[in-house]
Protein backbone atom coordinates (compact mmCIF):
# COMPACT_ATOMS: atom_id res chain seq x y z
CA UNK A 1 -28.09 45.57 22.79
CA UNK A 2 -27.06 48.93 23.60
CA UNK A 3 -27.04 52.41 21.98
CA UNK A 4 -23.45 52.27 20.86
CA UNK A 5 -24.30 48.97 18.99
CA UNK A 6 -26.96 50.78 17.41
CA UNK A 7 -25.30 53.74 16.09
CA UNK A 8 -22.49 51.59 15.07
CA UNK A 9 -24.56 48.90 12.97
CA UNK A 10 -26.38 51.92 11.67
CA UNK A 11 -23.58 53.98 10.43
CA UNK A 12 -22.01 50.93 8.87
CA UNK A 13 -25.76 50.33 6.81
CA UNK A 14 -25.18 53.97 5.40
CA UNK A 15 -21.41 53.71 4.39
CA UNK A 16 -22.91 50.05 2.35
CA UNK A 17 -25.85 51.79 1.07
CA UNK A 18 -23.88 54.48 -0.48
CA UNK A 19 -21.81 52.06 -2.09
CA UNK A 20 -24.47 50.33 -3.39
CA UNK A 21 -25.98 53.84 -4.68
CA UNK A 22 -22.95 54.36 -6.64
CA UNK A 23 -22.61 51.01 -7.12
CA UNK A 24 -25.61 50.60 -9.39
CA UNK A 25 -25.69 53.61 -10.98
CA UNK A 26 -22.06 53.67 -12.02
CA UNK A 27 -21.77 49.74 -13.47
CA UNK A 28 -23.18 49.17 -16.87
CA UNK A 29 -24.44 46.28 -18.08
CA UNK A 30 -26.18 45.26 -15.19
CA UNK A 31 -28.79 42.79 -16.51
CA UNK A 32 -31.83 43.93 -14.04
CA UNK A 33 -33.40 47.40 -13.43
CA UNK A 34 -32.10 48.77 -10.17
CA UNK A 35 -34.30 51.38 -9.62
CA UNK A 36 -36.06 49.76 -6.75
CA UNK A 37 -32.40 48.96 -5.35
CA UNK A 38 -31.52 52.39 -5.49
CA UNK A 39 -34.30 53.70 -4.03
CA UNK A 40 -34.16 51.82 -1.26
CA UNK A 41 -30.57 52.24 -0.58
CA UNK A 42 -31.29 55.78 -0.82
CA UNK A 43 -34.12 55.72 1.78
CA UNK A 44 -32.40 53.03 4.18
CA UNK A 45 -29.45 55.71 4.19
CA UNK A 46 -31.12 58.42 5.20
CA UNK A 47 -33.48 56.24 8.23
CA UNK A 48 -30.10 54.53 9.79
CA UNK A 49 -28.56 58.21 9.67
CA UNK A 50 -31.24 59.81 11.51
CA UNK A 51 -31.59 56.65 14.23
CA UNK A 52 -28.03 56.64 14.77
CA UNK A 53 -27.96 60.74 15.52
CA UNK A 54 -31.53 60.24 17.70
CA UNK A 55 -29.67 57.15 19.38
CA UNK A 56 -26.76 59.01 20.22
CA UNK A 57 -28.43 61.75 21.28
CA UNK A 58 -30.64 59.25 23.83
CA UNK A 59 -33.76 60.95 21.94
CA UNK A 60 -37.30 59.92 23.55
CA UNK A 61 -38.06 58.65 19.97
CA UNK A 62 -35.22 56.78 19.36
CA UNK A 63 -36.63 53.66 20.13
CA UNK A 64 -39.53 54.48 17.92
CA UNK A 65 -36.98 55.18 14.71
CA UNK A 66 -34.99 51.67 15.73
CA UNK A 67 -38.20 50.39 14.69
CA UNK A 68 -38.80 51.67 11.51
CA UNK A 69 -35.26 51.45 10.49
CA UNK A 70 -35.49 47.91 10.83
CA UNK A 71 -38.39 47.80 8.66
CA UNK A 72 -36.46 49.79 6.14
CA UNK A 73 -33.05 47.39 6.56
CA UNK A 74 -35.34 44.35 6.11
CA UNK A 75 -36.91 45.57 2.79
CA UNK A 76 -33.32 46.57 1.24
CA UNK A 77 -31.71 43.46 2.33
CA UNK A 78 -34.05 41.52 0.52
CA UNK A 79 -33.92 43.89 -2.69
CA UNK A 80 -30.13 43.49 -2.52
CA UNK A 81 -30.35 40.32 -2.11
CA UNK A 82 -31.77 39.82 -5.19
CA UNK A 83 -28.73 41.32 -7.27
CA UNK A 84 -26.37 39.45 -4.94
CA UNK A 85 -27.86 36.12 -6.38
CA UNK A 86 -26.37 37.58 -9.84
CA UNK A 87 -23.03 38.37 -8.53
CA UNK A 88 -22.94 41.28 -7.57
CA UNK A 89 -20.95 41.87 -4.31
CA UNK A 90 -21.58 44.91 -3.52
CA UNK A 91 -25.18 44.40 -3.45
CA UNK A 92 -24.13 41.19 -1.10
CA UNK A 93 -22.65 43.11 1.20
CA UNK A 94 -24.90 45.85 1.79
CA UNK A 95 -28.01 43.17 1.90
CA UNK A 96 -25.62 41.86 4.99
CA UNK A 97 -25.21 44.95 6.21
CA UNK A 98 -28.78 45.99 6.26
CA UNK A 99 -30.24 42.37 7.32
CA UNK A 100 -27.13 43.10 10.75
CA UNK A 101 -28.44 46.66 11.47
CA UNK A 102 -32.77 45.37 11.27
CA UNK A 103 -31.36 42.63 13.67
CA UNK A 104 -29.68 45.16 15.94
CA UNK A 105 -32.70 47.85 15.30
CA UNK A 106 -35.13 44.88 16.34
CA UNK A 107 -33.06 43.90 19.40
CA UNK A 108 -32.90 47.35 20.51
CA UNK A 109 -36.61 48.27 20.72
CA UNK A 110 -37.55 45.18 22.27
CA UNK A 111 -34.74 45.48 25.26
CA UNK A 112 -36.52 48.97 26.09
């Protein structure tokens, strides 16, 4: 994998999480809390922004924050997930989103 990959996959896991932010917050009726959801989107925003910009700045801890913003993707797929088994598509995509970006993250700080 390569940097451009990386800040790609990223920046496509913050445009989903946002969604999902305003997503969740905006529906009604939704039949589980998604405060945890939420949060997490929130957080897994902000990590993927700050790899991508240390990524595409070739920062010496980039490969460091590829790490823990795989950690981050992998706990709000699977959150996601969990409202995508009720339907809700938004939630399914971002949970694919975030699961494509930990895979990337992952593949990026092991190839260093």
């Amino acid at each position: 994998m390569n940097r451009e990959a990386c800040i790609e996959a990223c920046l496509a896991c913050v445009k989903t999480c946002e969604a999902c932010v305003t997503n969740c917050v905006t529906k009604s009726g939704h039949e589980m809390d998604r405060t945890k959801c939420i949060q997490l989107c929130r957080d897994c925003a902000e990590v993927c922004t700050t790899c991508a910009r240390l990524c595409a700045r070739d920062s010496d801890f980039a490969l460091d924050m590829c790490r823990m913003c795989a950690e981050v993707c992998k706990a709000c797929a699977e959150e996601c997930e969990k409202h995508a088994t009720h339907g809700d598509e938004v939630c399914a995509r971002c949970a694919e989103a975030c699961q494509y970006c930990a895979e990337v993250c992952e593949n990026m700080a092991v190839a260093a």
